[in-house]
Protein backbone atom coordinates (compact mmCIF):
# COMPACT_ATOMS: atom_id res chain seq x y z
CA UNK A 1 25.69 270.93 -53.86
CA UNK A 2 28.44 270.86 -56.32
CA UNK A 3 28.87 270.66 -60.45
CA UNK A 4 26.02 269.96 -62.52
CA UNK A 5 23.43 270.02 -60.04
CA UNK A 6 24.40 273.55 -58.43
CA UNK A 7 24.48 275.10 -61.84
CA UNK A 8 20.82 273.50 -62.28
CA UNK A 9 20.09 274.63 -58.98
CA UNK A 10 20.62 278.78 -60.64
CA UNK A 11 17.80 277.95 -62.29
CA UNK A 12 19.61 276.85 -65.34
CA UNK A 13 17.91 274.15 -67.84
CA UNK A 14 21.56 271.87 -68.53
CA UNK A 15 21.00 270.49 -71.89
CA UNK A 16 23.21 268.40 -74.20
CA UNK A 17 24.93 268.90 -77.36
CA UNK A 18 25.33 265.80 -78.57
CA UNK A 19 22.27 262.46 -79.92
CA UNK A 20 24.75 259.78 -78.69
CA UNK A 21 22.41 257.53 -77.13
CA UNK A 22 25.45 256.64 -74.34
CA UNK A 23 26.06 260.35 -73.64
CA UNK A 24 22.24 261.12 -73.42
CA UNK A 25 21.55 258.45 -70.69
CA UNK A 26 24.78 259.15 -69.15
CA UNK A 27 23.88 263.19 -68.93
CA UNK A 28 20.33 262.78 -68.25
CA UNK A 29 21.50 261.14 -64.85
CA UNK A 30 23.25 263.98 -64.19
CA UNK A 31 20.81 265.99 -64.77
CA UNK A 32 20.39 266.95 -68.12
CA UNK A 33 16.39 267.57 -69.58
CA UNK A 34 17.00 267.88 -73.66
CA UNK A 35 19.55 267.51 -76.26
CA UNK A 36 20.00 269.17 -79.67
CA UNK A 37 21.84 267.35 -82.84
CA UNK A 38 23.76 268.28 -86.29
CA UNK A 39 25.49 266.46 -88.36
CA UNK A 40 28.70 266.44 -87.10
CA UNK A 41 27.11 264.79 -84.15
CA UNK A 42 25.20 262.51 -86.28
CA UNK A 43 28.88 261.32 -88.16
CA UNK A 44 30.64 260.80 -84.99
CA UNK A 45 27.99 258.58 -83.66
CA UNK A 46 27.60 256.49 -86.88
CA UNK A 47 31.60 256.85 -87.37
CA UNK A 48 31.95 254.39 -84.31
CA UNK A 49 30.22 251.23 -86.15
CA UNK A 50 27.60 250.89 -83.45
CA UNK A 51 25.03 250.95 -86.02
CA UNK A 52 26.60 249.59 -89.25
CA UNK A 53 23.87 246.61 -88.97
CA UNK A 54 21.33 249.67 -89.24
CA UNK A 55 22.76 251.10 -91.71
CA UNK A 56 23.03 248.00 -93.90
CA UNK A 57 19.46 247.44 -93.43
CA UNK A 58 18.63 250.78 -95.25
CA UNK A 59 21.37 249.59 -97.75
CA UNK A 60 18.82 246.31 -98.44
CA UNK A 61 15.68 248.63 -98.69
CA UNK A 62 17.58 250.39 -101.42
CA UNK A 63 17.74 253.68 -100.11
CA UNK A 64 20.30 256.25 -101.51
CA UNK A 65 22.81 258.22 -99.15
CA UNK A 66 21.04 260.93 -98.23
CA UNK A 67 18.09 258.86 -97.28
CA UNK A 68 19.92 256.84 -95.13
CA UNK A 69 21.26 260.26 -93.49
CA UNK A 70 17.91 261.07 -92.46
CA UNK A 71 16.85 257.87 -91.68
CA UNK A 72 19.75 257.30 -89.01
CA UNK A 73 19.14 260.84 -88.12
CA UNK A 74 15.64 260.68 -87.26
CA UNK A 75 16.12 257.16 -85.03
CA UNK A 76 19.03 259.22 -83.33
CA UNK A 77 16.47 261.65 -82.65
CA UNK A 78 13.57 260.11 -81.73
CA UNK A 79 15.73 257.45 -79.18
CA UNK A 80 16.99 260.79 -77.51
CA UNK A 81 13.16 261.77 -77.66
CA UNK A 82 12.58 259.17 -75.72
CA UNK A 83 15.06 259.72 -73.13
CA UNK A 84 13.62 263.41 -72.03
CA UNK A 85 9.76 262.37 -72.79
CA UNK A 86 9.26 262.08 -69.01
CA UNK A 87 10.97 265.79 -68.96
CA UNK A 88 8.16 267.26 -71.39
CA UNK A 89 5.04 265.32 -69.63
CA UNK A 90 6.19 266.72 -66.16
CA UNK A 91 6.54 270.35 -67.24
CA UNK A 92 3.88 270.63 -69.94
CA UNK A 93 5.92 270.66 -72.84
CA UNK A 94 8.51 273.41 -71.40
CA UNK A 95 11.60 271.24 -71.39
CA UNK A 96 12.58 267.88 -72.71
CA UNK A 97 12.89 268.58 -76.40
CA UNK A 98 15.77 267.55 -78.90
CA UNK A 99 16.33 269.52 -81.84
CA UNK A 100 16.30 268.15 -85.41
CA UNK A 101 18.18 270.07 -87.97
CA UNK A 102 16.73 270.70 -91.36
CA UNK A 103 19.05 269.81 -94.60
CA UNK A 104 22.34 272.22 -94.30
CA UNK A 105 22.69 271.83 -97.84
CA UNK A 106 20.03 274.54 -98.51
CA UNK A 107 22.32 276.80 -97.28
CA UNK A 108 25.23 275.91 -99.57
CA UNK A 109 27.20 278.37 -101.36
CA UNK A 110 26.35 275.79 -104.68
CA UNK A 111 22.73 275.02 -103.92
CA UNK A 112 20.77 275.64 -106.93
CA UNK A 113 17.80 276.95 -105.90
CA UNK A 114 16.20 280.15 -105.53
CA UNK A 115 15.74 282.21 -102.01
CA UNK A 116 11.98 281.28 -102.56
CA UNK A 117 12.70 277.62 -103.13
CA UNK A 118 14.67 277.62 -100.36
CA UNK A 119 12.35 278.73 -97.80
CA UNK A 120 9.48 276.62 -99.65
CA UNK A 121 11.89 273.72 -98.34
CA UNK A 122 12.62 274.60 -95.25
CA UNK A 123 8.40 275.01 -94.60
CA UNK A 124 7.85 271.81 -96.38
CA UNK A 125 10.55 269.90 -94.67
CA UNK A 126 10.16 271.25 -90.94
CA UNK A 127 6.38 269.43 -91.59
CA UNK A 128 7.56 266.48 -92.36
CA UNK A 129 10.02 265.67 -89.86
CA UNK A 130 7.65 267.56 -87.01
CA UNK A 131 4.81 265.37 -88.12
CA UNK A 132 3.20 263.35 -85.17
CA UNK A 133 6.80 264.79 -82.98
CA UNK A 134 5.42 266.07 -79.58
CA UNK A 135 8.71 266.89 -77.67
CA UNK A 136 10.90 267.51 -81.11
CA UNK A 137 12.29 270.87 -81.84
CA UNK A 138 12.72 271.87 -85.28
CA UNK A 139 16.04 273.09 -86.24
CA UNK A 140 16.18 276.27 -88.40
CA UNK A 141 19.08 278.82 -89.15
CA UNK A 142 18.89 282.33 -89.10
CA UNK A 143 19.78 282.83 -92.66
CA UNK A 144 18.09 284.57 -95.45
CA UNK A 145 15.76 281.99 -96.14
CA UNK A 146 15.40 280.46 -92.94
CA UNK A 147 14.15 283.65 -91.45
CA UNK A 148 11.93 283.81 -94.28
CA UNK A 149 10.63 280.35 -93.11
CA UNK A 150 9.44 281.04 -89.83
CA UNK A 151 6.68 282.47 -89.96
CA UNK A 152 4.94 280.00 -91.63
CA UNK A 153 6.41 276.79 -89.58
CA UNK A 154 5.21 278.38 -86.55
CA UNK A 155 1.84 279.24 -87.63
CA UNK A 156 2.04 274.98 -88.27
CA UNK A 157 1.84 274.89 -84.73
CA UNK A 158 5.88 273.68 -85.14
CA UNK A 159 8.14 274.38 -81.98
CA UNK A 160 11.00 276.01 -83.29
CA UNK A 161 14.38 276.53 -82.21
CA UNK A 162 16.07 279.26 -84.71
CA UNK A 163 19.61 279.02 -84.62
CA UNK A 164 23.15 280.01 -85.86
CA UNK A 165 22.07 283.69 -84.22
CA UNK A 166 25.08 285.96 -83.48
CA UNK A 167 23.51 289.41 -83.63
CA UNK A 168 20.74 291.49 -82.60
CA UNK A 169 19.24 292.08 -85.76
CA UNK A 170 19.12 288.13 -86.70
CA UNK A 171 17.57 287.59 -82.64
CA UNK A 172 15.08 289.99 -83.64
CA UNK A 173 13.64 289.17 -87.41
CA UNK A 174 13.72 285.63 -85.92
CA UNK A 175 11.99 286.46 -83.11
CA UNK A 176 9.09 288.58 -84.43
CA UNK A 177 8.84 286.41 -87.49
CA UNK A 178 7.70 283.65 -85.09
CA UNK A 179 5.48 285.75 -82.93
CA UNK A 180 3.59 286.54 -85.81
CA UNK A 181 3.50 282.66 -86.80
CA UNK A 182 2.77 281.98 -83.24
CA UNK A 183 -0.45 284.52 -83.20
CA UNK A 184 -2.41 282.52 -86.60
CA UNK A 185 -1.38 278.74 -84.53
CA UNK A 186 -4.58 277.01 -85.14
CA UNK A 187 -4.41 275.34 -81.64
CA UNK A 188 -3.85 278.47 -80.15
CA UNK A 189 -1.21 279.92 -77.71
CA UNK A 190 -1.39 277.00 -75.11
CA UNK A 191 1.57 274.67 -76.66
CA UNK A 192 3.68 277.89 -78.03
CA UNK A 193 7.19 277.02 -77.80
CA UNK A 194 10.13 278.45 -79.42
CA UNK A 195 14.14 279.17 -78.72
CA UNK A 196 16.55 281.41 -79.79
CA UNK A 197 20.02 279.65 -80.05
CA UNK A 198 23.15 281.97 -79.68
CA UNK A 199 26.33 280.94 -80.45
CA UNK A 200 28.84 282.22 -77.85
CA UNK A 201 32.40 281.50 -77.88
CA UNK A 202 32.67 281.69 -81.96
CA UNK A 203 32.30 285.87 -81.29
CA UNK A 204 35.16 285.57 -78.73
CA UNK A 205 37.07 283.60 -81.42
CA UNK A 206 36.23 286.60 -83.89
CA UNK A 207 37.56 289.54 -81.79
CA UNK A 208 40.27 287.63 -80.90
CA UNK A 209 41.61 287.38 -84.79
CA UNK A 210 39.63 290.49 -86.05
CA UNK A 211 39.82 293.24 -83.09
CA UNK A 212 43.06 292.80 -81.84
CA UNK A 213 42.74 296.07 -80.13
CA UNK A 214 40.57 295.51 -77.66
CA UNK A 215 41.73 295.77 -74.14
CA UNK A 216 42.34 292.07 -71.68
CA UNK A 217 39.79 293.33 -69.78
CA UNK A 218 37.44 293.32 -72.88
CA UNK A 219 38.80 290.13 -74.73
CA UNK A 220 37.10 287.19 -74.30
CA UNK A 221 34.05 289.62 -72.97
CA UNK A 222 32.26 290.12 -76.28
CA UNK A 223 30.74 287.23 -76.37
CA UNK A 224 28.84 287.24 -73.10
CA UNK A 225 27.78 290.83 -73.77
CA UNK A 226 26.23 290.25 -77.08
CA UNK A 227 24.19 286.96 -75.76
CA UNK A 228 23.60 288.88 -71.94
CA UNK A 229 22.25 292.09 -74.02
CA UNK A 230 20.13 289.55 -76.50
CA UNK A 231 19.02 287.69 -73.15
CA UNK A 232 17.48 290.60 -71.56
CA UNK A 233 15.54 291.59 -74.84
CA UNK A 234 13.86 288.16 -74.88
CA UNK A 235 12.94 288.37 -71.52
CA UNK A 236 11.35 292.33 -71.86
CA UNK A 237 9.52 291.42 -75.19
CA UNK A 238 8.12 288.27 -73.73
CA UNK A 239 6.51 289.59 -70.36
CA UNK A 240 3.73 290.97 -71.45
CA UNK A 241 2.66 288.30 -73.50
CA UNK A 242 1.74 285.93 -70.89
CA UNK A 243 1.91 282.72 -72.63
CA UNK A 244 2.19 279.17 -70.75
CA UNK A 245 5.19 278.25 -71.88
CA UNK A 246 8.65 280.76 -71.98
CA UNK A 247 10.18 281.55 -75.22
CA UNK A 248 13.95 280.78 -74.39
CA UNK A 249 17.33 281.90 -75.12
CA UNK A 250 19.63 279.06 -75.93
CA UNK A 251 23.08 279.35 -74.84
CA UNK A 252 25.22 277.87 -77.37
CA UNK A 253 28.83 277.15 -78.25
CA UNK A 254 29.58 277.33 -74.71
CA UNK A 255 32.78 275.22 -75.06
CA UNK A 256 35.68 277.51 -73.91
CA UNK A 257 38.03 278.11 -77.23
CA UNK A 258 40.32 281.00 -75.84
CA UNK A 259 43.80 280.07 -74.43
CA UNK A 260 43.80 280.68 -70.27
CA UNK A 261 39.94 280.24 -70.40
CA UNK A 262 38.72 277.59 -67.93
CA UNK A 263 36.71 274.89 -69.21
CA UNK A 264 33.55 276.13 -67.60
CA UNK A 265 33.99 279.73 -68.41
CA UNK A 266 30.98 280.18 -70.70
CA UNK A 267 28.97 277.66 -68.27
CA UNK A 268 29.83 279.97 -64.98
CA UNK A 269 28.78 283.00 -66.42
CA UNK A 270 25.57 282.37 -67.81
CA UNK A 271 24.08 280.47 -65.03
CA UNK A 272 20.97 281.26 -63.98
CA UNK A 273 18.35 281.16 -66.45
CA UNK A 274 17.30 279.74 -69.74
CA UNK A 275 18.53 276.55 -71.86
CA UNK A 276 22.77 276.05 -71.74
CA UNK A 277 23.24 273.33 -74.77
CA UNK A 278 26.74 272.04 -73.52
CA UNK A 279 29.25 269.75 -75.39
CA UNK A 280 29.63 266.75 -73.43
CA UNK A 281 33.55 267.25 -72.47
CA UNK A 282 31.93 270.91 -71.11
CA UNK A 283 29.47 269.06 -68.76
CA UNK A 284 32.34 266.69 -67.84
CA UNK A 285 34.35 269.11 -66.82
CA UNK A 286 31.75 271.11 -64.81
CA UNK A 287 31.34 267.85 -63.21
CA UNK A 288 34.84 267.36 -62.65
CA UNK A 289 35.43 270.99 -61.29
CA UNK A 290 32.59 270.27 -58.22
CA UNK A 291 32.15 274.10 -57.91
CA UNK A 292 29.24 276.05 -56.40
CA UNK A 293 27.32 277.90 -59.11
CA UNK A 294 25.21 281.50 -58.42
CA UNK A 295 23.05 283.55 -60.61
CA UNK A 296 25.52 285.66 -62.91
CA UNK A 297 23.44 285.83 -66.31
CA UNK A 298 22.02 289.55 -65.61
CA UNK A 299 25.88 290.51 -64.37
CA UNK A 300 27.52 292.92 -67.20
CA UNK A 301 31.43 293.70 -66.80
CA UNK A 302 32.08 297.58 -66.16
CA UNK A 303 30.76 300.15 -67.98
CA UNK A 304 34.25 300.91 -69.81
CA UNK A 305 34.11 297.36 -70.83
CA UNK A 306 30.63 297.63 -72.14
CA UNK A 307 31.51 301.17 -73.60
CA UNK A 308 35.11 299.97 -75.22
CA UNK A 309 33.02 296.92 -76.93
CA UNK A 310 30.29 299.33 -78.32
CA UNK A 311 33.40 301.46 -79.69
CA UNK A 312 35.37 299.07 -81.11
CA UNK A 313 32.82 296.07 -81.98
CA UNK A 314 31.15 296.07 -85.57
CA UNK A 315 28.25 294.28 -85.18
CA UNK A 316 27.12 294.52 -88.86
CA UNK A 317 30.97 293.09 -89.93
CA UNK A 318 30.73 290.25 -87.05
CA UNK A 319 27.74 289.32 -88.38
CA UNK A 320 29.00 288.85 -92.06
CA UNK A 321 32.08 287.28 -91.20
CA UNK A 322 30.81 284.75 -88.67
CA UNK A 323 27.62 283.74 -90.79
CA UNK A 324 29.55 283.21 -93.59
CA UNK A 325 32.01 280.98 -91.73
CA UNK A 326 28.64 279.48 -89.83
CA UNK A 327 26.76 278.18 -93.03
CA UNK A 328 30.24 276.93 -94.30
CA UNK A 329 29.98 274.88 -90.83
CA UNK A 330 26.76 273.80 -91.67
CA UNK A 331 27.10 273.21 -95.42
CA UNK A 332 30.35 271.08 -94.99
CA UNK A 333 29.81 268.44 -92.00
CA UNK A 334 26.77 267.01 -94.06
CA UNK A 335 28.35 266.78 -96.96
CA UNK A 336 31.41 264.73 -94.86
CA UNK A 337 28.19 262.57 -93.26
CA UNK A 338 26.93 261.73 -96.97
CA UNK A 339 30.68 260.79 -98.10
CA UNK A 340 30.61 258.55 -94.67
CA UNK A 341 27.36 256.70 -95.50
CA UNK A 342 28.69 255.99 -99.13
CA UNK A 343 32.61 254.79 -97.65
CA UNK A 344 30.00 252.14 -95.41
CA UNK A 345 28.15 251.21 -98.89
CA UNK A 346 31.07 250.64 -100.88
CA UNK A 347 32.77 248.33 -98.16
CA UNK A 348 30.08 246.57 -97.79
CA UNK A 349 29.29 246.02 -101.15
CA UNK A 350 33.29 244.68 -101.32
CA UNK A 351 33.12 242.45 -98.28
């Protein structure tokens, strides 16, 4: 047993980065059981033509842009849905989700509304577009307000997955924040889901521009330390609760970024437990590569590794630096899928 299906075989839930309705059937066969989508996924797919006709359609109904964003979202969505619904009936609503990401534009730098009205949004929207969703994940960040929003989306009996985490503290608030939405469910602890997405290479990018001093041994490193260290506190705080359903670590930004890094050098060295969401070109490669995958997600590099990170590491700065690049990430790509839908409106209206 070689590629995809050994790394599965770690115990490993392979999931895909990416709503393409060609990738999703074409990684499901291989083994993939969920998917999670943004909107730079959303304007590649709709970048292609495949479903200008669609699109048009929404044109006629006299939608605006960002209407017709959420509309083409949501099919995207919901056809991927569809795809992993076996998934979520066979394991009781453990795997088989896709995640649906709320507007990005609350979290840009020239949104104009208040921290309250922003997490009055994020509550409002995440019941919209979980409404009547069974294996849907809800797609919040771990900013300010989104933290703030939690709570109460998880008391709606919403399964969350709170992303854009790079630190401990962010892991934490997030995590708490939804146990305590979890505990006031009014259906009770029986369908509790929620996930924890950490983004992975983006720290090794960091260190490699910002702490230049760090030894070989300990470049490249920081990365799987901080999400290995995060991984272990999910798994202490959540043993005693015993729910139904685990509360998961995702494994994101696995896609190696680092010159000399092999293309499944995230993949390899988380195996073994939780949700890896994996760019397609990653799970190609992994593919590609036929290796034979073990357990290495509880294996930390030596001690004077772990001890020169600690020493050299800000966590507090990382955190800064890479959130404010990460809501820039976020911000941005919807604005680019907006200018995209309104490029397909005015050619069609000149045709």
């Amino acid at each position: 047993m070689t590629g995809l299906k050994s790394l599965i075989a770690t115990g490993t839930k392979l999931w895909l980065d990416s709503i393409d309705p060609e990738l999703v059937t074409k990684n499901r066969q291989l083994g993939a059981t969920g998917a999670t989508s943004n909107p730079i996924i959303v304007s590649d797919i709709l970048k292609s033509g495949r479903f200008d006709a669609d699109i048009a359609q929404h044109f006629e109904r006299g939608l605006d842009d960002e209407a017709v964003a959420w509309a083409m979202t949501d099919r995207l969505v919901s056809q991927a849905q569809g795809v992993f619904a076996d998934v979520w009936k066979q394991t009781g609503g453990n795997d088989g989700y896709v995640s649906f990401e709320l507007d990005p534009l609350l979290e840009d730098a020239d949104c104009p509304l208040s921290h309250e009205e922003r997490v009055n949004t994020y509550i409002e929207l995440g019941k919209k577009w979980a409404a009547g969703q069974t294996n849907r994940m809800i797609k919040v960040p771990a900013t300010a307000a989104g933290l703030d929003a939690v709570e109460e989306l998880a008391a709606a009996d919403i399964t969350l997955n709170v992303t854009l985490i790079f630190s401990d503290r962010q892991y934490r608030a997030a995590r708490e924040a939804v146990w305590r939405g979890a505990q006031r469910r009014r259906t009770g602890l029986q369908g509790f889901k929620s996930v924890y997405s950490i983004f992975i290479s983006r720290v090794d990018v960091y260190t490699s521009q910002k702490v230049t001093d760090l030894s070989d041994e300990a470049q490249g490193q920081v990365g799987l330390v901080n999400v290995k260290r995060l991984w272990q506190s999910n798994q202490e705080f959540w043993a005693d609760k015993k729910l139904p359903l685990q509360q998961e670590i995702i494994f994101a930004s696995t896609g190696a970024k680092l010159k000399g890094q092999a293309p499944d050098y995230y993949v390899e060295a988380l195996a073994g437990s939780d949700i890896q969401t994996n760019p397609p070109a990653t799970n190609d490669a992994v593919e590609e590569l036929g290796k034979s995958y073990t357990r290495q997600v509880d294996q930390m590099p030596a001690q004077s590794v772990l001890d020169e990170i600690d020493q050299k590491v800000d966590q507090q700065q990382m955190e800064e630096v890479l959130m404010a690049e990460g809501t820039a990430k976020f911000a941005d790509p919807h604005k680019k899928l907006l200018q995209l839908i309104a490029d397909k409106r005015a050619a069609l209206a000149g045709a």
